[in-house]
PDB file of N, CA and C in Angstrom:
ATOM      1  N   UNK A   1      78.347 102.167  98.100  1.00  0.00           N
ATOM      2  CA  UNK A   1      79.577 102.347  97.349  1.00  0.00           C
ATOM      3  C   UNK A   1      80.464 101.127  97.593  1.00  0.00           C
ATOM      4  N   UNK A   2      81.205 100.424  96.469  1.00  0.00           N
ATOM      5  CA  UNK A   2      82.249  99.613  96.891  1.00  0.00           C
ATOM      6  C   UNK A   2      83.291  99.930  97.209  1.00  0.00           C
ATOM      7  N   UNK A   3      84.016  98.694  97.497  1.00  0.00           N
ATOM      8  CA  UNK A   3      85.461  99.465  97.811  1.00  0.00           C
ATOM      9  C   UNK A   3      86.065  99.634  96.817  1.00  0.00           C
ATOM     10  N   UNK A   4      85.652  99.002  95.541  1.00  0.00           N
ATOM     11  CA  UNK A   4      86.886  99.805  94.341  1.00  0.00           C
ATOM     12  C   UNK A   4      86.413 101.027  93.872  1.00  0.00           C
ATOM     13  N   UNK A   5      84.382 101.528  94.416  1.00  0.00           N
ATOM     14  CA  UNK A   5      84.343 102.682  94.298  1.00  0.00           C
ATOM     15  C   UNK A   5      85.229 103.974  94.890  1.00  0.00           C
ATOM     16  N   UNK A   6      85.077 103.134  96.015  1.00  0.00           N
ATOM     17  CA  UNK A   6      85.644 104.117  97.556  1.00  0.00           C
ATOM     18  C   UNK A   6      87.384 104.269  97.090  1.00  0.00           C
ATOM     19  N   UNK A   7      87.742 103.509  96.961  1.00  0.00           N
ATOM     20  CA  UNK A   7      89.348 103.970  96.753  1.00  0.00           C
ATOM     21  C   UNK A   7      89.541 104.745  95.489  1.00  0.00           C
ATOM     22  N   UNK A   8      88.799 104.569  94.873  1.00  0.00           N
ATOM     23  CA  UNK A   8      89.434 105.431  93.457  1.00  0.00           C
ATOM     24  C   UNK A   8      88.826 106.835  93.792  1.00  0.00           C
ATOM     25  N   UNK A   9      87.799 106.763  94.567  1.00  0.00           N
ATOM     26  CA  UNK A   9      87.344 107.890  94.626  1.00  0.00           C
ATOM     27  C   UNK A   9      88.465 109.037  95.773  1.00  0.00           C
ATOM     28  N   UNK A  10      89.135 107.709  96.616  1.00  0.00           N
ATOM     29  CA  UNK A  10      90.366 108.282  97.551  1.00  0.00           C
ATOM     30  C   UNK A  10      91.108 108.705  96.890  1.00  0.00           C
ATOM     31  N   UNK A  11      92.041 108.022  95.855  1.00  0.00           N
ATOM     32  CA  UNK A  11      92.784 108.499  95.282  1.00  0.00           C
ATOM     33  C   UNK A  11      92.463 109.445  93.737  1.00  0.00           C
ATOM     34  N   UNK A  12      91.453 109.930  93.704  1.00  0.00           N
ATOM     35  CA  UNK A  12      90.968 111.073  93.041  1.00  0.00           C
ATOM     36  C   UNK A  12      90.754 112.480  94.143  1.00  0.00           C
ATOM     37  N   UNK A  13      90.632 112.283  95.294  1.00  0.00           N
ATOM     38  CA  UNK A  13      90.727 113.301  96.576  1.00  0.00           C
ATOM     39  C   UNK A  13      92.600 113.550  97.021  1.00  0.00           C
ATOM     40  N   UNK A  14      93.546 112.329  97.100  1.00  0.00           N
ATOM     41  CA  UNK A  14      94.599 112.732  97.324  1.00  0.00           C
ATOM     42  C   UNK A  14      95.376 113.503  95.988  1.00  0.00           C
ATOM     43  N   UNK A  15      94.644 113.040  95.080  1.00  0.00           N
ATOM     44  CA  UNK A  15      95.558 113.785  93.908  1.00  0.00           C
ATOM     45  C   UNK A  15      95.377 115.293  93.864  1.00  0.00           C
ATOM     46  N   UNK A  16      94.105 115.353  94.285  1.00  0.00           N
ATOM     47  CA  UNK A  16      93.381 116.996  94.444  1.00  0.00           C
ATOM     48  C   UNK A  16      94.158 117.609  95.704  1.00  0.00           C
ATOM     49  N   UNK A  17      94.298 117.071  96.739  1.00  0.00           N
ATOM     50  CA  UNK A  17      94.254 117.687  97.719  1.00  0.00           C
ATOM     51  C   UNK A  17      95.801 117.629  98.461  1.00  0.00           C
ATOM     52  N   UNK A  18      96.647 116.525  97.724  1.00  0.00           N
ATOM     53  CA  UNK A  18      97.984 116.059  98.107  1.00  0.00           C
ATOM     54  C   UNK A  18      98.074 115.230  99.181  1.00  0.00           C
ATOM     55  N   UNK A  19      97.323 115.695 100.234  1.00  0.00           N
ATOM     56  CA  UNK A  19      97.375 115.210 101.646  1.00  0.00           C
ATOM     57  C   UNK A  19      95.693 115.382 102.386  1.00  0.00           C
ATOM     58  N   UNK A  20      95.405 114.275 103.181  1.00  0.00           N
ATOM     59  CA  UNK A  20      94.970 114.044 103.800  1.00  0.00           C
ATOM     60  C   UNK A  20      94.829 113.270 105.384  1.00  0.00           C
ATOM     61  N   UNK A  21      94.411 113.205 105.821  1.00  0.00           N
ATOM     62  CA  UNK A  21      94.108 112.531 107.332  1.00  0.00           C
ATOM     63  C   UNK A  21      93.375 111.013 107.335  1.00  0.00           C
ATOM     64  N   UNK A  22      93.780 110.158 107.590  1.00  0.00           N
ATOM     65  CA  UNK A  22      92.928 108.748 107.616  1.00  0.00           C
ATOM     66  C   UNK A  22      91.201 108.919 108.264  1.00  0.00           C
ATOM     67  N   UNK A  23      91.492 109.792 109.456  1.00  0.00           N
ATOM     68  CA  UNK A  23      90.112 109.830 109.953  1.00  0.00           C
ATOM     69  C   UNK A  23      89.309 111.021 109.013  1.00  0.00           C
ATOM     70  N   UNK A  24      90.226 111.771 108.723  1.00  0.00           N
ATOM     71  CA  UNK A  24      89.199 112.681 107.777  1.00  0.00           C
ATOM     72  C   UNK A  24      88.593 111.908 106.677  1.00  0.00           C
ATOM     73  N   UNK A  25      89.139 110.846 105.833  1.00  0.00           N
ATOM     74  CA  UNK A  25      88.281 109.939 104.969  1.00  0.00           C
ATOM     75  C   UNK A  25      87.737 109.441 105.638  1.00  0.00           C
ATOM     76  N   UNK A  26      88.026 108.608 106.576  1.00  0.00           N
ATOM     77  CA  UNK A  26      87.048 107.766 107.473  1.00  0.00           C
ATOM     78  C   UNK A  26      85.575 108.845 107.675  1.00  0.00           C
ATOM     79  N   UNK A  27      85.363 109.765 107.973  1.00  0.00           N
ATOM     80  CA  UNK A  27      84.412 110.167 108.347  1.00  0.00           C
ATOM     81  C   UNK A  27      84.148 110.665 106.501  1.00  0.00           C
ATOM     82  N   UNK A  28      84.420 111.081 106.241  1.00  0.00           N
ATOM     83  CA  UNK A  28      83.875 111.700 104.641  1.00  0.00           C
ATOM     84  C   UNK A  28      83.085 110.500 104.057  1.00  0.00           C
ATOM     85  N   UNK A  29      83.575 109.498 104.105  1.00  0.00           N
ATOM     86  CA  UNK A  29      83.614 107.776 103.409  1.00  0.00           C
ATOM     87  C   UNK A  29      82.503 107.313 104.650  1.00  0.00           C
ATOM     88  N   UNK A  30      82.043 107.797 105.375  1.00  0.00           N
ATOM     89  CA  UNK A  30      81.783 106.702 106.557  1.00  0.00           C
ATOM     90  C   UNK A  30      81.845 105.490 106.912  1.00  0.00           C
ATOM     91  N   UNK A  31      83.020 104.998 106.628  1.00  0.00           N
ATOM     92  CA  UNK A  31      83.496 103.837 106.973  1.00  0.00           C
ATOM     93  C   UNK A  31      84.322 104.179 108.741  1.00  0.00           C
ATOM     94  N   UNK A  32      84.847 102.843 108.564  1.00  0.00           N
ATOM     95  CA  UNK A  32      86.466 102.854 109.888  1.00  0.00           C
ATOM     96  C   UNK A  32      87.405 103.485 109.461  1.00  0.00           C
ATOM     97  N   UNK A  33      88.454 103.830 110.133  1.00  0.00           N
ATOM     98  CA  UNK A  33      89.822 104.404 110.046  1.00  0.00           C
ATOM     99  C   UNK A  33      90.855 102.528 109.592  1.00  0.00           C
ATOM    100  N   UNK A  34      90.213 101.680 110.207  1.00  0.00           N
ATOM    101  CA  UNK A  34      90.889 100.480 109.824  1.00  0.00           C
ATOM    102  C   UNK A  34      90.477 100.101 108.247  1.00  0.00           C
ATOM    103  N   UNK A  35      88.867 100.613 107.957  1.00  0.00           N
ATOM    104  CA  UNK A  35      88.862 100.728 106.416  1.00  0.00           C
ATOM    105  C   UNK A  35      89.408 101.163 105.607  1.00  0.00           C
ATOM    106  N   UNK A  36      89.946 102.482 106.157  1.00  0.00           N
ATOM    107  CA  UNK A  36      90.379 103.570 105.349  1.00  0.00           C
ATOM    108  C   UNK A  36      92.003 102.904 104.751  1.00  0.00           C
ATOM    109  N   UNK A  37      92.624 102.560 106.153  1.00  0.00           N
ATOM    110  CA  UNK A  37      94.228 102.138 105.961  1.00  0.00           C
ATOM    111  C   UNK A  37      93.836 101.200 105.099  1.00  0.00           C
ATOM    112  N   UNK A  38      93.217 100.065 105.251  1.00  0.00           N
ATOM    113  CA  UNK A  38      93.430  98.739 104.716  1.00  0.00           C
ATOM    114  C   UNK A  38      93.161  99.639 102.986  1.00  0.00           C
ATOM    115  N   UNK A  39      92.441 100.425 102.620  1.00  0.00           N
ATOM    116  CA  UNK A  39      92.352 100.938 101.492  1.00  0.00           C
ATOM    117  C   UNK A  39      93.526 101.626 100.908  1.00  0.00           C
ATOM    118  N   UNK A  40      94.141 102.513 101.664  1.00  0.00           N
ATOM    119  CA  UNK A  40      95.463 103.111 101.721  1.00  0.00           C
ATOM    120  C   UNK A  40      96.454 102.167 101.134  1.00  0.00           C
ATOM    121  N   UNK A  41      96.322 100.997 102.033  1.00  0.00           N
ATOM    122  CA  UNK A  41      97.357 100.310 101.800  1.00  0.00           C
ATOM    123  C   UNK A  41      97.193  99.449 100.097  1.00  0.00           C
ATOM    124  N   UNK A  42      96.213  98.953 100.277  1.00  0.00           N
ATOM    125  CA  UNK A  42      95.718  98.219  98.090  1.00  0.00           C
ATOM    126  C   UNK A  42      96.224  99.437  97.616  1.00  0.00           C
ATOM    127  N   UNK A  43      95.843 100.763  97.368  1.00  0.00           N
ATOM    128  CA  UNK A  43      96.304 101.920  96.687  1.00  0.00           C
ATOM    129  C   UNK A  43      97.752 102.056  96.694  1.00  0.00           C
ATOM    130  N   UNK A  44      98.127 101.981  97.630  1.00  0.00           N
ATOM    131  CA  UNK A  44      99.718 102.397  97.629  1.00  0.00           C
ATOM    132  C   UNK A  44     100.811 101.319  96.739  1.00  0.00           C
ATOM    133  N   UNK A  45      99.963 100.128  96.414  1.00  0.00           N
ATOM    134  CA  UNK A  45     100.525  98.980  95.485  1.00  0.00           C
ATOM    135  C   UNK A  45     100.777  99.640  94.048  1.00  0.00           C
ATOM    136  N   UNK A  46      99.446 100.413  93.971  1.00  0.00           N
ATOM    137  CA  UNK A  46      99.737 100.816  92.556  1.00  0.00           C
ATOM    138  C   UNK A  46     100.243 102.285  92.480  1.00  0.00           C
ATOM    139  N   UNK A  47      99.662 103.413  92.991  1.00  0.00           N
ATOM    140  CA  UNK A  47      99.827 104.362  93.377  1.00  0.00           C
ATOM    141  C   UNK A  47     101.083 105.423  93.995  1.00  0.00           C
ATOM    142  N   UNK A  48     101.357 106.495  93.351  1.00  0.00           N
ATOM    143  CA  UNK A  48     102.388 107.416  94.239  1.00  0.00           C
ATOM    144  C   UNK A  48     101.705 107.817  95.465  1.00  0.00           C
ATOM    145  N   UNK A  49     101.270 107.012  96.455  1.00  0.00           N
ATOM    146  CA  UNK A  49     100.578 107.545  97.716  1.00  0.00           C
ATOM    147  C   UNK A  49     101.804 107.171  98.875  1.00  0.00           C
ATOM    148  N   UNK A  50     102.140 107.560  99.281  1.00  0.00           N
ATOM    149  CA  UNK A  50     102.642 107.052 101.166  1.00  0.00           C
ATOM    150  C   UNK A  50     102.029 107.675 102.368  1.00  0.00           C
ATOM    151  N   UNK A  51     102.316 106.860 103.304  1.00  0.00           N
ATOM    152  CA  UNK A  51     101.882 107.480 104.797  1.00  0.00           C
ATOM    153  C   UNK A  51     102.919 107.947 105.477  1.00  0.00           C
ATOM    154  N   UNK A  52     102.674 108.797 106.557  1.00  0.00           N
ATOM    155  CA  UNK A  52     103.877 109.424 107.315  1.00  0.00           C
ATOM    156  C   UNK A  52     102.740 109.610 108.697  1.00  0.00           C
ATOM    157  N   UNK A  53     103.658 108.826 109.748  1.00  0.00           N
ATOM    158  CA  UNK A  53     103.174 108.866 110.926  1.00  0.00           C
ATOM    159  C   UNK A  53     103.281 110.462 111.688  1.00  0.00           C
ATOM    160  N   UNK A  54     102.516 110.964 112.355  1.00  0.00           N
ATOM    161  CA  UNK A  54     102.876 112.383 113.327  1.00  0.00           C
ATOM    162  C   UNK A  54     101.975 112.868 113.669  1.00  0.00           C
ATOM    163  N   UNK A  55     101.946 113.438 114.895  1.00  0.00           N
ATOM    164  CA  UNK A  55     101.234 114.295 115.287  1.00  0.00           C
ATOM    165  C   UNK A  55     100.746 115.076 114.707  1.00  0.00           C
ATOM    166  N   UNK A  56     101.179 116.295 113.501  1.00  0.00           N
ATOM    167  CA  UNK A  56     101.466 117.493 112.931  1.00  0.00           C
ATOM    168  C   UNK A  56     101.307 116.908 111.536  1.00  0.00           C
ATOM    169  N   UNK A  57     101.898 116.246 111.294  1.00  0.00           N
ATOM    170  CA  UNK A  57     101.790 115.739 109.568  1.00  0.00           C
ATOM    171  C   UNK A  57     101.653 114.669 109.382  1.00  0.00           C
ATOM    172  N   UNK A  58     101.190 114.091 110.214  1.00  0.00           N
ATOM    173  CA  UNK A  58     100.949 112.268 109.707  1.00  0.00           C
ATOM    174  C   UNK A  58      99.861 112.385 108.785  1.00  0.00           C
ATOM    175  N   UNK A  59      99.680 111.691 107.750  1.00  0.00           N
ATOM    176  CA  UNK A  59      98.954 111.357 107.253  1.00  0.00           C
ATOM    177  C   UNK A  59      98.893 110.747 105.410  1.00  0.00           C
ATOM    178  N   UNK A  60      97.990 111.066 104.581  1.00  0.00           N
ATOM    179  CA  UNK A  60      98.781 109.986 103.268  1.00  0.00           C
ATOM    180  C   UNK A  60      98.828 111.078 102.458  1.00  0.00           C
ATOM    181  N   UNK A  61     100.031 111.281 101.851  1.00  0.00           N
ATOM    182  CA  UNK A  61     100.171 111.969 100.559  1.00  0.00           C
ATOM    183  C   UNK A  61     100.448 111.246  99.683  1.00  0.00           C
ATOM    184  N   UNK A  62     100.003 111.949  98.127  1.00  0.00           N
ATOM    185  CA  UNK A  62      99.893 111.661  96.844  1.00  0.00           C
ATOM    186  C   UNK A  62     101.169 112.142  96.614  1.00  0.00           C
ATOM    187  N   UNK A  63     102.032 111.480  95.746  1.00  0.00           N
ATOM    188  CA  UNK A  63     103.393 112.267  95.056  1.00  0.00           C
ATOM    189  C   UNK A  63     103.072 112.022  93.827  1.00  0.00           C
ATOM    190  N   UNK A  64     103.494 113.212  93.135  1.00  0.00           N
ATOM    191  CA  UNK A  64     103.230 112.858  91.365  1.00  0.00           C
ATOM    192  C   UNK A  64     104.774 112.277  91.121  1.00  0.00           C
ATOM    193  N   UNK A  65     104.499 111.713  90.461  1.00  0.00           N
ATOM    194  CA  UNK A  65     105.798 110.838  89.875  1.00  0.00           C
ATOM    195  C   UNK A  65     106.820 111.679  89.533  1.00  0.00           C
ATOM    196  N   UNK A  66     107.218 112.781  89.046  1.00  0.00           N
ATOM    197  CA  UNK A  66     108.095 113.489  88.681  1.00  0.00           C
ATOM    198  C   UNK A  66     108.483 113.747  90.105  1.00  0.00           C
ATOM    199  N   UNK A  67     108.148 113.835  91.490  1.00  0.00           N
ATOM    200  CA  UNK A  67     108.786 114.319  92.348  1.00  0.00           C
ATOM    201  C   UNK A  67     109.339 113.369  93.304  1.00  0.00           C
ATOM    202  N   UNK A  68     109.409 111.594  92.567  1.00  0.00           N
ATOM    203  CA  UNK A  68     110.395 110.696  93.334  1.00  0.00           C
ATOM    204  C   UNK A  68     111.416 110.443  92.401  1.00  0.00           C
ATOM    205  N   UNK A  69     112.518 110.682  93.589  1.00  0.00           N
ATOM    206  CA  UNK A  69     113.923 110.658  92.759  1.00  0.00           C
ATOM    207  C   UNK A  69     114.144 108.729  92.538  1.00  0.00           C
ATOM    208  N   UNK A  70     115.046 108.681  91.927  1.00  0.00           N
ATOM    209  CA  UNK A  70     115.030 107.141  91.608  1.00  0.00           C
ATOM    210  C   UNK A  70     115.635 106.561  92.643  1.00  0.00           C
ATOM    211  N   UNK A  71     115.974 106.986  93.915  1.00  0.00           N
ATOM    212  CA  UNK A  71     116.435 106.019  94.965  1.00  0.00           C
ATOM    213  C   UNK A  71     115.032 106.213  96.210  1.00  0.00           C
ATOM    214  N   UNK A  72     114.480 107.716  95.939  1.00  0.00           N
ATOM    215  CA  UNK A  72     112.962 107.077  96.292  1.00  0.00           C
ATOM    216  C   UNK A  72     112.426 105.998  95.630  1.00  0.00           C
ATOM    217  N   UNK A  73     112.060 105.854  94.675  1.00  0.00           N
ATOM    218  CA  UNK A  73     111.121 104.910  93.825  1.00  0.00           C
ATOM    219  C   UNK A  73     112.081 103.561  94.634  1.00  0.00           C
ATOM    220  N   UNK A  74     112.749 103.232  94.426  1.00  0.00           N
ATOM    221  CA  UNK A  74     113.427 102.062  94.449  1.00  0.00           C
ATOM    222  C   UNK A  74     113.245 101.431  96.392  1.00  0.00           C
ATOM    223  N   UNK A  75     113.402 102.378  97.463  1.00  0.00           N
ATOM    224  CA  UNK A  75     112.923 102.904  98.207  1.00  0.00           C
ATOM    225  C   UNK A  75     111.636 102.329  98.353  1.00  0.00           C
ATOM    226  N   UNK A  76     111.019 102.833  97.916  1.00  0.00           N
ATOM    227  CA  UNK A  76     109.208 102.438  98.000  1.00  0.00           C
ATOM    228  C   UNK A  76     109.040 100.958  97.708  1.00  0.00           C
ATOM    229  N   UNK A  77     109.910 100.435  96.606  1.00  0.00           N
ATOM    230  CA  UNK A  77     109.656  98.922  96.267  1.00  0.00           C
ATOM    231  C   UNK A  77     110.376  97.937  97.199  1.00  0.00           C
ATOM    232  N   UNK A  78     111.450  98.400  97.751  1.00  0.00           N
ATOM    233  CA  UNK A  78     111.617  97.500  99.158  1.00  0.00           C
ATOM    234  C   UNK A  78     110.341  97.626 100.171  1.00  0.00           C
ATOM    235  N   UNK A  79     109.906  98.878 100.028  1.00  0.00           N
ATOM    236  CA  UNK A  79     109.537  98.466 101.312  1.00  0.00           C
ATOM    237  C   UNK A  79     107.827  97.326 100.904  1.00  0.00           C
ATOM    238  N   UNK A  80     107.368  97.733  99.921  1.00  0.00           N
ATOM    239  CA  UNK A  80     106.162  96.978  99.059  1.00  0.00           C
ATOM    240  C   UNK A  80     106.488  95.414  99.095  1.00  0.00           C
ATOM    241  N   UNK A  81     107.615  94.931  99.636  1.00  0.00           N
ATOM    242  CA  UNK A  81     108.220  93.791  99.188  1.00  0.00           C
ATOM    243  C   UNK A  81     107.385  92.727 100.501  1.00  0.00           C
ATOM    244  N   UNK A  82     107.724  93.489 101.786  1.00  0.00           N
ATOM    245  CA  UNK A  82     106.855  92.933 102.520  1.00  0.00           C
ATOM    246  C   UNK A  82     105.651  92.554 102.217  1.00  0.00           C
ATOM    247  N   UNK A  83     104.977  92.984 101.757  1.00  0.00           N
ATOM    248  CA  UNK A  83     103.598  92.666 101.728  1.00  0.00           C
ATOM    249  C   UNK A  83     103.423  91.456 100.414  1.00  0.00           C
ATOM    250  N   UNK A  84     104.106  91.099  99.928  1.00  0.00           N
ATOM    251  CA  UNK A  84     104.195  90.363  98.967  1.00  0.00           C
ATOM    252  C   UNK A  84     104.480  89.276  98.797  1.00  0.00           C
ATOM    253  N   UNK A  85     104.122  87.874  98.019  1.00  0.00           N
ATOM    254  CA  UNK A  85     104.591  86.421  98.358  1.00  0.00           C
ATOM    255  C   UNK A  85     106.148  86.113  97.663  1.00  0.00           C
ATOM    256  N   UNK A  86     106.697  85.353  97.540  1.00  0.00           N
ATOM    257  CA  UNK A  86     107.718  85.015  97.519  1.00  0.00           C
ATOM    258  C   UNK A  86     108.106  85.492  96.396  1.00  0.00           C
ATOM    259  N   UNK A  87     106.986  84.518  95.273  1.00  0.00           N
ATOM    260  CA  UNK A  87     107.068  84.587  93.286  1.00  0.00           C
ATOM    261  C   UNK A  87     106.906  86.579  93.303  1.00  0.00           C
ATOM    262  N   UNK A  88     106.038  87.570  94.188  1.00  0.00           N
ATOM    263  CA  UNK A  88     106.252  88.594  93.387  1.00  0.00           C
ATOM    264  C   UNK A  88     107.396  89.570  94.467  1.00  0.00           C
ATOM    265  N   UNK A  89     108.004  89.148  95.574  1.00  0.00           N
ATOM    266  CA  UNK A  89     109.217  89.446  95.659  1.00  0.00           C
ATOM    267  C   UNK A  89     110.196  89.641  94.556  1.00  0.00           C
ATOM    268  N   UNK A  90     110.236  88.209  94.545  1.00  0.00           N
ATOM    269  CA  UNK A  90     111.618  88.178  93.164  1.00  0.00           C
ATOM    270  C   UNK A  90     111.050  88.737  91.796  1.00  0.00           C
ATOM    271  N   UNK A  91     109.736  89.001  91.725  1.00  0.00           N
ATOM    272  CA  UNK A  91     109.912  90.030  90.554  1.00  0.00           C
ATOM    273  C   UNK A  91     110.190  91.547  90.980  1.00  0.00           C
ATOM    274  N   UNK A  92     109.636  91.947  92.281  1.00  0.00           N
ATOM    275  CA  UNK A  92     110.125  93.207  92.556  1.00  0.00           C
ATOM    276  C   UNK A  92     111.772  93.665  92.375  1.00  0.00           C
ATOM    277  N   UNK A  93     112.562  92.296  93.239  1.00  0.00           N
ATOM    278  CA  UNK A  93     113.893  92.727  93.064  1.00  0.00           C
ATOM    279  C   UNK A  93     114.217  92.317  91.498  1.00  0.00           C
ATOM    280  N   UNK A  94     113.878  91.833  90.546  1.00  0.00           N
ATOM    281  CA  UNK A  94     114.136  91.996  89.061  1.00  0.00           C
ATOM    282  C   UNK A  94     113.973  93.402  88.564  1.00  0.00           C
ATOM    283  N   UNK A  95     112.809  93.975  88.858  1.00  0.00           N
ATOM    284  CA  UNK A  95     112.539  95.656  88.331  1.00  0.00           C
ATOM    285  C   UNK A  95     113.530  96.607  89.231  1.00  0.00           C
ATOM    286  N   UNK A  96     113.859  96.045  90.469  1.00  0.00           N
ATOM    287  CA  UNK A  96     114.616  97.047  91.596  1.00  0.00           C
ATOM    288  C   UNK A  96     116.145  96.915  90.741  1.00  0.00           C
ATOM    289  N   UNK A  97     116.388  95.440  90.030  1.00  0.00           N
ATOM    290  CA  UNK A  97     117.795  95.420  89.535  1.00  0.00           C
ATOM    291  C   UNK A  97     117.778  96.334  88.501  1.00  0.00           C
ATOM    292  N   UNK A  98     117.080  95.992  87.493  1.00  0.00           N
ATOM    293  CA  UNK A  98     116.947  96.815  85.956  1.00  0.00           C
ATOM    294  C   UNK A  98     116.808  97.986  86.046  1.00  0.00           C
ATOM    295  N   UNK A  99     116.279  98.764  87.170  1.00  0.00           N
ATOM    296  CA  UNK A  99     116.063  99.650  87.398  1.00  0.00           C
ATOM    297  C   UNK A  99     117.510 100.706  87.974  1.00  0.00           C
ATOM    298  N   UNK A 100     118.696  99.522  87.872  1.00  0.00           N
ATOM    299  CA  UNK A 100     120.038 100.524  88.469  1.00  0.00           C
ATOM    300  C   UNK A 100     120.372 100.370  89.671  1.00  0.00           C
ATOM    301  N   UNK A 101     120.092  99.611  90.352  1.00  0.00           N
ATOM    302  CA  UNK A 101     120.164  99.715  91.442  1.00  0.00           C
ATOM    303  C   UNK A 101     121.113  98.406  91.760  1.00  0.00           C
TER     304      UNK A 101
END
């Protein structure tokens, strides 16, 4: 399986399931748990997915779009900003402006 098999096939499991565990894909996928994130993380570029660290509930949920309010969404694109080079920074904060903010 590739990895653009493997992730779509992730994010066809979080949409089903809302939430999951990194090591629970890791072992479903038999890959690493460092596979799994580094996958998590390409998905979450495009994707209503986030992670939440915890004991009890850490792990990645799917949000359907109707259930981020617009200072979530806006929210999510700061934080996406990190991971990003300079040229698609400043387009993020162009959509973060137009967007009301």
């Amino acid at each position: 399986m590739s990895a653009f098999e493997r992730r779509n096939e992730i994010l066809r499991i979080l949409r089903l399931r809302k939430f999951e565990k990194v090591e629970n894909l890791a072992f479903e996928f038999s890959v690493s748990e460092k596979t799994i994130r580094h996958d998590i993380l390409m998905l979450s570029l495009t994707a209503n997915i986030y992670t939440k660290q915890g004991r009890y509930d850490g792990g990645i949920y799917y949000l359907d779009d109707t259930d981020l309010s617009v200072k979530e969404k806006i929210s999510l694109l700061h934080k996406l900003e990190r991971y990003c080079t300079p040229e698609e920074q400043a387009i993020l904060r162009k959509i973060i402006k137009d967007y009301g903010a």
